[in-house]
PDB file of N, CA and C in Angstrom:
ATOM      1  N   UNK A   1       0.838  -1.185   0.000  1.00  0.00           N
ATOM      2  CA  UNK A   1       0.000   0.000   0.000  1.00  0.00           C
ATOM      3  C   UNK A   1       0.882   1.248   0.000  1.00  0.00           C
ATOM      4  N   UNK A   2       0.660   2.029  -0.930  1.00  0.00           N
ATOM      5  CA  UNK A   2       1.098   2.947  -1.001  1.00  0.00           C
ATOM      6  C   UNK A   2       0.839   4.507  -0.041  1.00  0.00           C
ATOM      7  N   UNK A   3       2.008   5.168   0.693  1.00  0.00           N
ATOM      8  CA  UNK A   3       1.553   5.733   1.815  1.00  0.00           C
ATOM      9  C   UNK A   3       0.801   7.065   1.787  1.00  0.00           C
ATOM     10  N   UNK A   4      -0.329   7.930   2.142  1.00  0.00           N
ATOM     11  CA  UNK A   4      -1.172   8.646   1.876  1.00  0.00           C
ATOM     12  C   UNK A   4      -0.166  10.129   2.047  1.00  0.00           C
ATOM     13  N   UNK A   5      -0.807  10.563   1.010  1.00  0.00           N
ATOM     14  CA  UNK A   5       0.350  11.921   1.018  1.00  0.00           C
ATOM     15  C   UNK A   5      -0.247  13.332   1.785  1.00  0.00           C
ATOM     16  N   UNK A   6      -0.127  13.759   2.730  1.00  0.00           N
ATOM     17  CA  UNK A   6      -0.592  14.670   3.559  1.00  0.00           C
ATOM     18  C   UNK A   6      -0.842  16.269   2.439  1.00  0.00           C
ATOM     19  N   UNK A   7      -2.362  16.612   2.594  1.00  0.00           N
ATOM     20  CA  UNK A   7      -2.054  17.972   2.028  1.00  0.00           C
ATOM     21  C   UNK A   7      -3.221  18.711   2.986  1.00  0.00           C
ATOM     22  N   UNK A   8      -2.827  20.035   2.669  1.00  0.00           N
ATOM     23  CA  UNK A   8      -3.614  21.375   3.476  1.00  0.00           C
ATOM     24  C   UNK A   8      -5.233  20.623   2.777  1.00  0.00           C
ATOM     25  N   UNK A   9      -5.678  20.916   2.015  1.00  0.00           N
ATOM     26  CA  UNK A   9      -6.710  21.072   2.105  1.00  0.00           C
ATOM     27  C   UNK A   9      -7.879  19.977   1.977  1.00  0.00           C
ATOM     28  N   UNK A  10      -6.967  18.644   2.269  1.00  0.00           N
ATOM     29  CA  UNK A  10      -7.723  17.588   2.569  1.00  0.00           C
ATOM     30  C   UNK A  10      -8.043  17.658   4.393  1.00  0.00           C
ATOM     31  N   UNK A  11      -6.637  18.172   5.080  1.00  0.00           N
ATOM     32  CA  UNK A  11      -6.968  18.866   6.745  1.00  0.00           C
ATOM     33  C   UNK A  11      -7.500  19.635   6.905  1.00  0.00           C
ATOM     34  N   UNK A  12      -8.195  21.002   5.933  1.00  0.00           N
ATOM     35  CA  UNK A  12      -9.106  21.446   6.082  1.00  0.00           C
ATOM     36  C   UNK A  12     -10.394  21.519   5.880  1.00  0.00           C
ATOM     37  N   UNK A  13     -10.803  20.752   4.672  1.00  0.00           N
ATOM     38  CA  UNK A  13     -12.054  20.191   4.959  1.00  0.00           C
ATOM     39  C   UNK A  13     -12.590  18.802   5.976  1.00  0.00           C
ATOM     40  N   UNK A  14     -11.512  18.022   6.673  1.00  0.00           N
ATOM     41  CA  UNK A  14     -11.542  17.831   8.224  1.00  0.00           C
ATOM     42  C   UNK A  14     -12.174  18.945   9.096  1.00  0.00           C
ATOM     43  N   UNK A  15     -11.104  19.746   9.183  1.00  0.00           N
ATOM     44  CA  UNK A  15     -11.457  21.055  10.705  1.00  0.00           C
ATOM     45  C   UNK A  15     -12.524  21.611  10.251  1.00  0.00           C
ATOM     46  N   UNK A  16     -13.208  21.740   8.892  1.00  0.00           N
ATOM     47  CA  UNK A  16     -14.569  22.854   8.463  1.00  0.00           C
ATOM     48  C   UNK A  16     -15.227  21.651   9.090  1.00  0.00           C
ATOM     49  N   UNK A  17     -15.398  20.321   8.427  1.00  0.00           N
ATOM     50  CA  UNK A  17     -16.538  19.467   8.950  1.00  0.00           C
ATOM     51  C   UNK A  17     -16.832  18.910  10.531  1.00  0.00           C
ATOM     52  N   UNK A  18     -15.232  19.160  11.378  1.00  0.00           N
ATOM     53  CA  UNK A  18     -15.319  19.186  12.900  1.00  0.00           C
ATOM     54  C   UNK A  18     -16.203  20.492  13.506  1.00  0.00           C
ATOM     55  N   UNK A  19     -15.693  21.332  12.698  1.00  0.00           N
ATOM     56  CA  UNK A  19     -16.640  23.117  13.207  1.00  0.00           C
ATOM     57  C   UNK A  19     -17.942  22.669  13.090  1.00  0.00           C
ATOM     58  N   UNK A  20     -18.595  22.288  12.134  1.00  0.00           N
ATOM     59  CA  UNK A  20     -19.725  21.738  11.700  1.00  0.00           C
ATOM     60  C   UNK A  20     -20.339  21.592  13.105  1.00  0.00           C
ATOM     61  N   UNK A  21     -19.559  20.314  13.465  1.00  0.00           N
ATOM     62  CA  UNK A  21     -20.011  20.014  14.904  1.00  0.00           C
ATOM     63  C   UNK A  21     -19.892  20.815  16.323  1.00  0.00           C
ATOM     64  N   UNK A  22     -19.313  21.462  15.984  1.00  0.00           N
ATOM     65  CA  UNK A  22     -18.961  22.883  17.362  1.00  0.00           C
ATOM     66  C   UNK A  22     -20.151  23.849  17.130  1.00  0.00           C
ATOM     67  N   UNK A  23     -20.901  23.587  16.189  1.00  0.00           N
ATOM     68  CA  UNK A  23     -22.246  24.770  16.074  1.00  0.00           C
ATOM     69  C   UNK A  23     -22.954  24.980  17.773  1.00  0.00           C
ATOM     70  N   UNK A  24     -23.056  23.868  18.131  1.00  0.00           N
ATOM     71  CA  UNK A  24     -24.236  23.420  19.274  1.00  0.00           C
ATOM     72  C   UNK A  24     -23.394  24.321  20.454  1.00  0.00           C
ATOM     73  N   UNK A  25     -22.216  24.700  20.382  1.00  0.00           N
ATOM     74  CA  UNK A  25     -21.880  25.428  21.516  1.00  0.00           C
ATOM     75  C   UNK A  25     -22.314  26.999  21.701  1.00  0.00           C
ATOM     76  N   UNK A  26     -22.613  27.262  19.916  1.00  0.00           N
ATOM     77  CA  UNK A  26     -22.742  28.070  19.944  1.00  0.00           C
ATOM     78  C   UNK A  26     -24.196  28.809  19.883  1.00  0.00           C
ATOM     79  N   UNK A  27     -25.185  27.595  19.935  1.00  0.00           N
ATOM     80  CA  UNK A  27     -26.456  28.290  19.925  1.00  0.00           C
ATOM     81  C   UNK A  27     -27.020  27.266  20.976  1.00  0.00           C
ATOM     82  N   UNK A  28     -26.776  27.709  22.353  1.00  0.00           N
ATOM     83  CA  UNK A  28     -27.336  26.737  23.550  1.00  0.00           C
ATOM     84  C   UNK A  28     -29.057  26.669  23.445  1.00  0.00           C
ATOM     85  N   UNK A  29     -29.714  25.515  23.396  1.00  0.00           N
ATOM     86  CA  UNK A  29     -30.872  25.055  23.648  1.00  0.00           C
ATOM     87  C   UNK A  29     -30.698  24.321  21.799  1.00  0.00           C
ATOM     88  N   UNK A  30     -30.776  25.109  20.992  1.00  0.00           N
ATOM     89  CA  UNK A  30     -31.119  24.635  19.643  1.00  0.00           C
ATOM     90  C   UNK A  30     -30.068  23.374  19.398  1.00  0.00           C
ATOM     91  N   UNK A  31     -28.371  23.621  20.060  1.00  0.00           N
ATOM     92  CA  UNK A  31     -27.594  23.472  19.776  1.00  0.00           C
ATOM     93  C   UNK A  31     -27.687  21.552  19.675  1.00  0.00           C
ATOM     94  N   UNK A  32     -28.368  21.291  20.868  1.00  0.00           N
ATOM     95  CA  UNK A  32     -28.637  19.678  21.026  1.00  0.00           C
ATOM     96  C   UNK A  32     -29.180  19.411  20.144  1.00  0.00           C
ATOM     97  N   UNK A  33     -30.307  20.181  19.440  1.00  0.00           N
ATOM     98  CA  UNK A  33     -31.481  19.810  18.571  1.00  0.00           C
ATOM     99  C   UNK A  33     -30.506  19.447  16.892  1.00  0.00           C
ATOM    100  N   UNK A  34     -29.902  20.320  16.981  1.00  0.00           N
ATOM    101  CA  UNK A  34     -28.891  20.347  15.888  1.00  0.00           C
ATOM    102  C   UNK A  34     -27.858  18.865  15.977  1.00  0.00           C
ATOM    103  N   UNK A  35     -27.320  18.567  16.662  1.00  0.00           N
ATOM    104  CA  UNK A  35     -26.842  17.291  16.752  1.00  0.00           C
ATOM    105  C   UNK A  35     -27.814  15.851  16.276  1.00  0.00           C
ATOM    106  N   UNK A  36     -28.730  16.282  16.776  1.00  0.00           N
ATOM    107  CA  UNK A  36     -29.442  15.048  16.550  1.00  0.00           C
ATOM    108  C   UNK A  36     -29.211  14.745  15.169  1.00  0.00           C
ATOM    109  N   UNK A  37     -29.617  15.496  14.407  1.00  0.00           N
ATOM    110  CA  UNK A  37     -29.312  15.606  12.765  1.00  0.00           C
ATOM    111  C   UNK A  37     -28.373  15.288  12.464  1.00  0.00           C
ATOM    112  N   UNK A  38     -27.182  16.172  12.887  1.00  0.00           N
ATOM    113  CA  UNK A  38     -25.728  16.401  12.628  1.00  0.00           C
ATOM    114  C   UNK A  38     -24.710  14.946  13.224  1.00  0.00           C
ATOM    115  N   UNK A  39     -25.467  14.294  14.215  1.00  0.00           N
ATOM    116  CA  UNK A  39     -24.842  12.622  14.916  1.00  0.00           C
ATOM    117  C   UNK A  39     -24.674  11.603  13.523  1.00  0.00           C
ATOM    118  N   UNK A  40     -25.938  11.271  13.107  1.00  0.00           N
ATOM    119  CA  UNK A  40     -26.264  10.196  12.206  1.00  0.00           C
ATOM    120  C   UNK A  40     -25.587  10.868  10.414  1.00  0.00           C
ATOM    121  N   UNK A  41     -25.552  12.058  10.135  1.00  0.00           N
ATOM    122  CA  UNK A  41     -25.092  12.044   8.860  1.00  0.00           C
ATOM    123  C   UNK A  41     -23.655  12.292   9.018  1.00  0.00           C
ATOM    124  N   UNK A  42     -22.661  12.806  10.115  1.00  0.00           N
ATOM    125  CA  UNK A  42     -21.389  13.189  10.284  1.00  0.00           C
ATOM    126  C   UNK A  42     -21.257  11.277  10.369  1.00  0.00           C
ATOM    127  N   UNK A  43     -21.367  10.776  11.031  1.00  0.00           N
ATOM    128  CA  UNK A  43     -21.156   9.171  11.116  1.00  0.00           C
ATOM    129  C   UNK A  43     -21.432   8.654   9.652  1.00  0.00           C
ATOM    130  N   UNK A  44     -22.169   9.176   8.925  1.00  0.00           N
ATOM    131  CA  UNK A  44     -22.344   8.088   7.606  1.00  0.00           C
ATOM    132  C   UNK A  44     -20.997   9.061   6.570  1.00  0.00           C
ATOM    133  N   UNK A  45     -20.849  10.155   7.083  1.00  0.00           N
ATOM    134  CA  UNK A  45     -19.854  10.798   6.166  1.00  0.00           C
ATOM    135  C   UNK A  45     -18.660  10.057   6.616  1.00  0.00           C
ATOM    136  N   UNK A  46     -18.129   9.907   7.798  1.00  0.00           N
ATOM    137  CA  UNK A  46     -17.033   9.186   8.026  1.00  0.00           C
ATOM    138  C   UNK A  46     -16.636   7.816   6.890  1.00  0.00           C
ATOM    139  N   UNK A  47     -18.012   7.057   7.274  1.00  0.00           N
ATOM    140  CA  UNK A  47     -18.040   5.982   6.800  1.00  0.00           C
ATOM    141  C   UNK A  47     -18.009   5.664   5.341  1.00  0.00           C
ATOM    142  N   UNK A  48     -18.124   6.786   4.973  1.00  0.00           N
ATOM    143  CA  UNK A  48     -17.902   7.067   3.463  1.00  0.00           C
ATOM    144  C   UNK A  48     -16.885   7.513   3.055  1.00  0.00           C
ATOM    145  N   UNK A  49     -16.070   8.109   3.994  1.00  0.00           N
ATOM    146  CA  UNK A  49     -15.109   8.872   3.429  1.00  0.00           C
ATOM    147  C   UNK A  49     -13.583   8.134   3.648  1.00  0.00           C
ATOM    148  N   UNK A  50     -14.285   6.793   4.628  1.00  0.00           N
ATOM    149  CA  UNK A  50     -12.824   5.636   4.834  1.00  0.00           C
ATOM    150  C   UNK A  50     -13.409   4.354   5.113  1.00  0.00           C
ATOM    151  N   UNK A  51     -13.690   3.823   3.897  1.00  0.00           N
ATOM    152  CA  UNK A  51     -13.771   2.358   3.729  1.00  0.00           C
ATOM    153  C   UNK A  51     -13.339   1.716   4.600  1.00  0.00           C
ATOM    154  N   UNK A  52     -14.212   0.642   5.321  1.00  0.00           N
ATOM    155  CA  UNK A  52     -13.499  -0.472   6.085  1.00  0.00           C
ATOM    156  C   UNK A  52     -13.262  -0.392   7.347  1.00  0.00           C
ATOM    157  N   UNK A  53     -12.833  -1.013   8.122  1.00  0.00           N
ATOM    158  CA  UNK A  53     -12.600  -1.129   9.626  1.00  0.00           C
ATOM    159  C   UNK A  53     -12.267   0.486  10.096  1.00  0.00           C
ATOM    160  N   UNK A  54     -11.439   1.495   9.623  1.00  0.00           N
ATOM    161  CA  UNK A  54     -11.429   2.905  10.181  1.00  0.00           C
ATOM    162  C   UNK A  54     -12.551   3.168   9.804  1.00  0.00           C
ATOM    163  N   UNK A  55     -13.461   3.234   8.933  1.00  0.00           N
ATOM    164  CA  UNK A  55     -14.116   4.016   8.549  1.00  0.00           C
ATOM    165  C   UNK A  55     -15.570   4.048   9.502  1.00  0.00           C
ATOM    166  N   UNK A  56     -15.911   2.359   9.934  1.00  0.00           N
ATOM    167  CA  UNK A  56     -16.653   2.239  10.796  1.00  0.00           C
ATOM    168  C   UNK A  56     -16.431   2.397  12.290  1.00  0.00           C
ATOM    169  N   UNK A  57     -15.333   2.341  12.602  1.00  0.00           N
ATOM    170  CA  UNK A  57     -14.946   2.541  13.965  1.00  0.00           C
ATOM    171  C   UNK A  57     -14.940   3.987  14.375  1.00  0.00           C
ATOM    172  N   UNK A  58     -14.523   5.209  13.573  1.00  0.00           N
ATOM    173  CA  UNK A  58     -14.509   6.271  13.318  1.00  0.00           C
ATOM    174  C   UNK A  58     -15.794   6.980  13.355  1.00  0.00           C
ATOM    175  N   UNK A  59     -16.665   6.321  12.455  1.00  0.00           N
ATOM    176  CA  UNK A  59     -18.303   6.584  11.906  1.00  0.00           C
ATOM    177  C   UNK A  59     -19.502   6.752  14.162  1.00  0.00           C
ATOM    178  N   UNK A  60     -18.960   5.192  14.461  1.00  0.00           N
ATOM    179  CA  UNK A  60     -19.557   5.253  15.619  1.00  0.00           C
ATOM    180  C   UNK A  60     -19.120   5.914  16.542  1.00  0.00           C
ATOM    181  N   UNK A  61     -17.813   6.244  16.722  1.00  0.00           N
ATOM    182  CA  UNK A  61     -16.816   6.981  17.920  1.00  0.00           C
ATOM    183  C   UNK A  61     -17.797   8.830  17.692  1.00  0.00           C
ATOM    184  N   UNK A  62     -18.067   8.965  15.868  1.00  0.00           N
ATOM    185  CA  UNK A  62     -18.242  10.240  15.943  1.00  0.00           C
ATOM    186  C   UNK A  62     -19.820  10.441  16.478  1.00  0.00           C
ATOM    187  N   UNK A  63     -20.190   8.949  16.095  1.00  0.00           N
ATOM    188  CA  UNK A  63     -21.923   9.204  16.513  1.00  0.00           C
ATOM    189  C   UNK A  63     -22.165   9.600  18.029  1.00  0.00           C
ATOM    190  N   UNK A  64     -21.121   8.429  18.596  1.00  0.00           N
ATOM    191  CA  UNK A  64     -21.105   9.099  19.853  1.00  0.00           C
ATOM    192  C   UNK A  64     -20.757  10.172  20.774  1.00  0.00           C
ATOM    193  N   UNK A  65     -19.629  10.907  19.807  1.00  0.00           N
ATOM    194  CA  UNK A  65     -19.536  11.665  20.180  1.00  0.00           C
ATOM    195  C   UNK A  65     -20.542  12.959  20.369  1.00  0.00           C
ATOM    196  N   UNK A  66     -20.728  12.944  18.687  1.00  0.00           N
ATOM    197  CA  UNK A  66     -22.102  14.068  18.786  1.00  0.00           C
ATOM    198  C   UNK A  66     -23.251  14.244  19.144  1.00  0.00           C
ATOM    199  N   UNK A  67     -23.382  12.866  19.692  1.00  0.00           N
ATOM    200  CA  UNK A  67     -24.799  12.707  20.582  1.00  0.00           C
ATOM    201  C   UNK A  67     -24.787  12.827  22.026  1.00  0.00           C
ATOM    202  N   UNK A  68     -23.927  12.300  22.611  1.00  0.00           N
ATOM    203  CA  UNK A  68     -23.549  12.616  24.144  1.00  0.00           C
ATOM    204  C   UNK A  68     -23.168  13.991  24.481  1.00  0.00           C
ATOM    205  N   UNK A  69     -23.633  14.941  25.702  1.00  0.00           N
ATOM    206  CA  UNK A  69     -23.643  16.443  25.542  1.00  0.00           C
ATOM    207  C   UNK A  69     -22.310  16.227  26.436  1.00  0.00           C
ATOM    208  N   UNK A  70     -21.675  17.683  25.876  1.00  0.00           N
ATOM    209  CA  UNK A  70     -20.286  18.111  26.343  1.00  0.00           C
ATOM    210  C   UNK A  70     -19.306  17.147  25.803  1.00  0.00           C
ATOM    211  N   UNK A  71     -19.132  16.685  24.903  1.00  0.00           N
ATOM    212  CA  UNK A  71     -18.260  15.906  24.197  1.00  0.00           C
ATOM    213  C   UNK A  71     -17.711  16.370  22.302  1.00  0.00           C
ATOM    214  N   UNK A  72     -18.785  17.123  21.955  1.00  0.00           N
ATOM    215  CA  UNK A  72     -18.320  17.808  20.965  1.00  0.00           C
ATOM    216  C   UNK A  72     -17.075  18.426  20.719  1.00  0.00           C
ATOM    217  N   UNK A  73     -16.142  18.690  21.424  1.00  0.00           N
ATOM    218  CA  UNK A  73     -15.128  19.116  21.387  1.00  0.00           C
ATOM    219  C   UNK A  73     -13.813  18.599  20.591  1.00  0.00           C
ATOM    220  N   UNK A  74     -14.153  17.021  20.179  1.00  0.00           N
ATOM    221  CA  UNK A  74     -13.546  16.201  20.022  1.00  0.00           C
ATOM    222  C   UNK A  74     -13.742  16.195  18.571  1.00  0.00           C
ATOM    223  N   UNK A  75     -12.150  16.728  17.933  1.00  0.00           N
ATOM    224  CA  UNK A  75     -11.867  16.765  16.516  1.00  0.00           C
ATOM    225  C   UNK A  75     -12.312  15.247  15.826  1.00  0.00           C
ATOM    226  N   UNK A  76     -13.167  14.256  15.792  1.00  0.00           N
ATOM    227  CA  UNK A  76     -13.229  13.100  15.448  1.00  0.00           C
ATOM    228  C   UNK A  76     -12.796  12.883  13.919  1.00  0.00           C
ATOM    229  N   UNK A  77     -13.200  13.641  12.962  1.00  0.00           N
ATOM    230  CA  UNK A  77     -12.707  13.963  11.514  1.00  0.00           C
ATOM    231  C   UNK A  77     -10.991  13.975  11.295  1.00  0.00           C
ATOM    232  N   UNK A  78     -10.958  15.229  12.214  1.00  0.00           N
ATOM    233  CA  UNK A  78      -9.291  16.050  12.030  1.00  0.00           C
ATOM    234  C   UNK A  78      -8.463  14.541  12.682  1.00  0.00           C
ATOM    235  N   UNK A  79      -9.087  13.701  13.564  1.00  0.00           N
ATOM    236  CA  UNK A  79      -8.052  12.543  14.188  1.00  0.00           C
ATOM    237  C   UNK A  79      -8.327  11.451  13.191  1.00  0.00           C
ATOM    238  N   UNK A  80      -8.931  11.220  12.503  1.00  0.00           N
ATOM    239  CA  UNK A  80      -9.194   9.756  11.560  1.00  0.00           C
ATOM    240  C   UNK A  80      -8.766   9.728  10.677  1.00  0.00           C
ATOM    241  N   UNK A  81      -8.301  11.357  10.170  1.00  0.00           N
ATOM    242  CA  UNK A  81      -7.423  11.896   8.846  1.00  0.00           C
ATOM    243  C   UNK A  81      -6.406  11.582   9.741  1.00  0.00           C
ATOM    244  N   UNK A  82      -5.959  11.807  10.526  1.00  0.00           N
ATOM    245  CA  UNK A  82      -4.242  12.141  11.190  1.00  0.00           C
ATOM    246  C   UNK A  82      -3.593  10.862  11.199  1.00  0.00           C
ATOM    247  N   UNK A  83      -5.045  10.061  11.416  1.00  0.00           N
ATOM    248  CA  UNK A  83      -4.424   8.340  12.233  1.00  0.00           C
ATOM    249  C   UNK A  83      -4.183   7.531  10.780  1.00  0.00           C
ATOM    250  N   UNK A  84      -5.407   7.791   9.736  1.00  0.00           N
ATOM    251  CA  UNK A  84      -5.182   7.388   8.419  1.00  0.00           C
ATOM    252  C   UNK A  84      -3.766   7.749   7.953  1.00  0.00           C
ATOM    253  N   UNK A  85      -3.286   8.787   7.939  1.00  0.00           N
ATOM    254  CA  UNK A  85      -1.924   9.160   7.420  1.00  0.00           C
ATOM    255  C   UNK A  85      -0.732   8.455   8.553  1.00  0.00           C
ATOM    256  N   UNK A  86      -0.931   8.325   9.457  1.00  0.00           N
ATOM    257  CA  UNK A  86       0.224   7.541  10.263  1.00  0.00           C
ATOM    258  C   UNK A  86       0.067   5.913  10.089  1.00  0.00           C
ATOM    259  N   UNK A  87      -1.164   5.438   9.689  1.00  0.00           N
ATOM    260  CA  UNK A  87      -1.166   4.188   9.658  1.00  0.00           C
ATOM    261  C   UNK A  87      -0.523   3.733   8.367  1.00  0.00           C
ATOM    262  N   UNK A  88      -1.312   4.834   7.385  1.00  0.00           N
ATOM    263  CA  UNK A  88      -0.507   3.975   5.563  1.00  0.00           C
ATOM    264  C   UNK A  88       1.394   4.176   5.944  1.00  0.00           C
ATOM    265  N   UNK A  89       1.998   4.858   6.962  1.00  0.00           N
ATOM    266  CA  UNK A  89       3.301   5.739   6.625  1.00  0.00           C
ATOM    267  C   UNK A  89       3.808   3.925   7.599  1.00  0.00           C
ATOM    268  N   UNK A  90       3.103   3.043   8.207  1.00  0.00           N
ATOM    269  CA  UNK A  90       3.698   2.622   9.205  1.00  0.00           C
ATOM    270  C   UNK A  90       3.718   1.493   9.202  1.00  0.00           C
ATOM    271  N   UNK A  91       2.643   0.896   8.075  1.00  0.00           N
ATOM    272  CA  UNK A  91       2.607  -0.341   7.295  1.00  0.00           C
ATOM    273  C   UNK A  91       4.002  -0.960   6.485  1.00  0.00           C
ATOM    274  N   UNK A  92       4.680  -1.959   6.934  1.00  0.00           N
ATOM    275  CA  UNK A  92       5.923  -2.144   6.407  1.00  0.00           C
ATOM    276  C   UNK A  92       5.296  -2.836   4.883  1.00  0.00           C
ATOM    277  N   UNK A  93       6.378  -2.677   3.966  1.00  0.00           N
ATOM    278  CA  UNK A  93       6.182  -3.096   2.787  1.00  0.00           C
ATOM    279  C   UNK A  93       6.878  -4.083   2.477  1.00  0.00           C
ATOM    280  N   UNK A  94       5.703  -5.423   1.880  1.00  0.00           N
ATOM    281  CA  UNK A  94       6.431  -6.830   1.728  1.00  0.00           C
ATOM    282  C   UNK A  94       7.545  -6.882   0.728  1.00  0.00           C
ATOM    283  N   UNK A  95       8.900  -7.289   1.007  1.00  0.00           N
ATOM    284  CA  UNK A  95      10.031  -7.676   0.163  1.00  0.00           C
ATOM    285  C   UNK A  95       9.119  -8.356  -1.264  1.00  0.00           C
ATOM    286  N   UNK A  96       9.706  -8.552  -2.386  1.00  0.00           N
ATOM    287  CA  UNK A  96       9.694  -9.054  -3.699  1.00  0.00           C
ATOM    288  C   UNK A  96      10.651 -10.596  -3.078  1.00  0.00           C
ATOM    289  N   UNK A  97      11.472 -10.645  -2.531  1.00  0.00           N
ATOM    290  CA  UNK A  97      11.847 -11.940  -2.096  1.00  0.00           C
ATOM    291  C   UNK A  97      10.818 -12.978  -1.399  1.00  0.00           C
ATOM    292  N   UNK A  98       9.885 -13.017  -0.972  1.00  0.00           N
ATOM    293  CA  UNK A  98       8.775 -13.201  -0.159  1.00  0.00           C
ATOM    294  C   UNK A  98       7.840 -13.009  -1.198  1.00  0.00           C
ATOM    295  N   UNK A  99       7.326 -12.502  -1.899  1.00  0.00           N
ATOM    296  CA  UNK A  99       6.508 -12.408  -2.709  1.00  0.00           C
ATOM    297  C   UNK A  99       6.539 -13.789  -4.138  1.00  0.00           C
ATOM    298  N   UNK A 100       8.057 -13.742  -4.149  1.00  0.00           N
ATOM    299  CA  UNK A 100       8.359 -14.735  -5.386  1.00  0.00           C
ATOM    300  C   UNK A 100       8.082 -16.168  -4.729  1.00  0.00           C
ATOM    301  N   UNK A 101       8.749 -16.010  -3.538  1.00  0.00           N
ATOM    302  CA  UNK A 101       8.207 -17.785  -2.982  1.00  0.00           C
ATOM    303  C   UNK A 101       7.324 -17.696  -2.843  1.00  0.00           C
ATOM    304  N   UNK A 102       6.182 -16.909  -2.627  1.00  0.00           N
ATOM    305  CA  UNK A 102       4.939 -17.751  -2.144  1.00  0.00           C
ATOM    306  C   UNK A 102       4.318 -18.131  -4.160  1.00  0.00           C
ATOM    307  N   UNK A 103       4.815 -16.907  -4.782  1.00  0.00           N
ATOM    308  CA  UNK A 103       4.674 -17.210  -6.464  1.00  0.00           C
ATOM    309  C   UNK A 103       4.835 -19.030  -6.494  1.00  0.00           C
ATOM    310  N   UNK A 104       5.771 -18.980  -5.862  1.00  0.00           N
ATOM    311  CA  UNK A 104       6.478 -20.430  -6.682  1.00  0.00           C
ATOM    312  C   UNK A 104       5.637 -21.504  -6.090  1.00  0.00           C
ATOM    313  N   UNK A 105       4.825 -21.212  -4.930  1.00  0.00           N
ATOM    314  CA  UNK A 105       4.251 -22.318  -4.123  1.00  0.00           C
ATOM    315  C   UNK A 105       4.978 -22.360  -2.938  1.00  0.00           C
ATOM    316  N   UNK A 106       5.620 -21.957  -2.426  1.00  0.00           N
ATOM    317  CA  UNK A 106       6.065 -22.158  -1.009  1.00  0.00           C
ATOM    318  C   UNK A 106       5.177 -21.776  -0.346  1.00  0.00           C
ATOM    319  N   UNK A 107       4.727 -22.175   1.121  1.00  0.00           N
ATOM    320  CA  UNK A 107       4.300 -21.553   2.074  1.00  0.00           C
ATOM    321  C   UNK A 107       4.911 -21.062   3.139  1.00  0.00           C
ATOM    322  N   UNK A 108       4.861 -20.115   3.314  1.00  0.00           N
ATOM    323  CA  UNK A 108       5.049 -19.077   4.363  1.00  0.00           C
ATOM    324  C   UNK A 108       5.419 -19.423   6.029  1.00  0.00           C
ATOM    325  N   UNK A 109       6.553 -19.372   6.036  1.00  0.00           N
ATOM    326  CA  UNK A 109       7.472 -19.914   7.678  1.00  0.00           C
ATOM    327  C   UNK A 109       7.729 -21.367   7.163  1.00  0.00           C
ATOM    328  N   UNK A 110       7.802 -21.759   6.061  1.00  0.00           N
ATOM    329  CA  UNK A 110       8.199 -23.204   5.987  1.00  0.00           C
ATOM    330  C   UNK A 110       9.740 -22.860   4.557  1.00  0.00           C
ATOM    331  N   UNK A 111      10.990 -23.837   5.021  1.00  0.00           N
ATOM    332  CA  UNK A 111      11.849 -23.650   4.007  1.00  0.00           C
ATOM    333  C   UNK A 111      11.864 -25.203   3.372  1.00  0.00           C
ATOM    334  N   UNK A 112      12.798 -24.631   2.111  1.00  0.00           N
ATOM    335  CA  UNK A 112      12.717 -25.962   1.447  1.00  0.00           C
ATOM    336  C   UNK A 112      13.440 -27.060   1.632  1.00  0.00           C
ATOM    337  N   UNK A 113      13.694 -28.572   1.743  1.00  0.00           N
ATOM    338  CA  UNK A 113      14.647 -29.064   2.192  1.00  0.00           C
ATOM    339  C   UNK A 113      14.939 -29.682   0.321  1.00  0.00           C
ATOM    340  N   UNK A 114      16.214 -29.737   0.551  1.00  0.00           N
ATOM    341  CA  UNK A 114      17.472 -29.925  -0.636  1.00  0.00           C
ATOM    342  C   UNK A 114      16.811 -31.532  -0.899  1.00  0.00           C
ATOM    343  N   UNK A 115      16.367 -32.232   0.112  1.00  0.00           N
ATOM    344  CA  UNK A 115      16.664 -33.699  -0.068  1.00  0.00           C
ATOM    345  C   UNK A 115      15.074 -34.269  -0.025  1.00  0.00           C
ATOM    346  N   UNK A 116      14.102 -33.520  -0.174  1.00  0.00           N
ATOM    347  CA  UNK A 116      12.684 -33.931  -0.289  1.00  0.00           C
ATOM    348  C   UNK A 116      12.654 -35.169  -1.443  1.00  0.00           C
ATOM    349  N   UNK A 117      12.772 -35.099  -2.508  1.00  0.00           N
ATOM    350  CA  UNK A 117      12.885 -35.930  -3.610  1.00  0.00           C
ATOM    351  C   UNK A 117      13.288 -37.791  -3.250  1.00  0.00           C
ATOM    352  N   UNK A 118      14.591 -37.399  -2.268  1.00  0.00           N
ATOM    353  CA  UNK A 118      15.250 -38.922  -2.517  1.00  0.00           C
ATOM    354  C   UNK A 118      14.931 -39.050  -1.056  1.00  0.00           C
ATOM    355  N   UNK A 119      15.500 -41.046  -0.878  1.00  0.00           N
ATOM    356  CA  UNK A 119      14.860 -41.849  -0.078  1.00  0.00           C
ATOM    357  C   UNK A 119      15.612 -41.779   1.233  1.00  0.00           C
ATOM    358  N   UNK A 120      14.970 -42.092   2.566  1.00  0.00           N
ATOM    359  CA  UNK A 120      15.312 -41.742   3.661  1.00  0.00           C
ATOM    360  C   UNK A 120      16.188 -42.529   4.101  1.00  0.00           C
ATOM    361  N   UNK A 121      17.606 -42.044   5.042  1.00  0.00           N
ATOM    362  CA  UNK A 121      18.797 -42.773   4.641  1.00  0.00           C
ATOM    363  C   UNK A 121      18.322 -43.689   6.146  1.00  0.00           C
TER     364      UNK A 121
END
């Protein structure tokens, strides 16, 4: 896997869509009412926006976040971008040596013995 290349304005449409969620601080009483909405589609945006095990783990962390009061605070977007970019950078990349044996039929933690062919002395 090739490692995700960090730019400005993929982190800023993160922090616009975290603000998104900081509305409710700013208009107390409505502000809950606004989450309710803002819980279930910020969670399906996650989940859309990172396929697969982050994307769902991310999706519910944000549901919960934006639904439980006094917890909004929590960049959930700006950290799933951050963690996405440290995870592709941290993934080691399989050798071509390893790649060709398993090509050839070898399996994996097993080596070959020289003398498989002939009879047991």
């Amino acid at each position: 896997m090739k490692p995700l290349k960090f730019t400005w304005r993929r982190l800023g449409m993160h922090l616009l869509l975290d603000a998104v969620g900081w509305i409710s601080y700013l208009a107390p009483g409505i502000g809950e009412s606004i989450d309710l909405i803002w819980a279930p589609l910020s969670s399906y945006l996650l989940m859309k926006m990172y396929p697969g095990t982050t994307g769902k783990v991310a999706g519910i962390i944000e549901f919960a976040e934006e639904i439980l009061p006094g917890t909004d605070f929590i960049p959930t977007f700006t950290l799933t971008y951050l963690y996405t970019l440290w995870e592709s950078r941290s993934k080691p990349v399989s050798s071509s040596k390893r790649s060709n044996r398993r090509r050839q039929g070898e399996l994996p933690g097993r080596r070959r013995n020289n003398n498989e062919g002939s009879a047991p002395h």
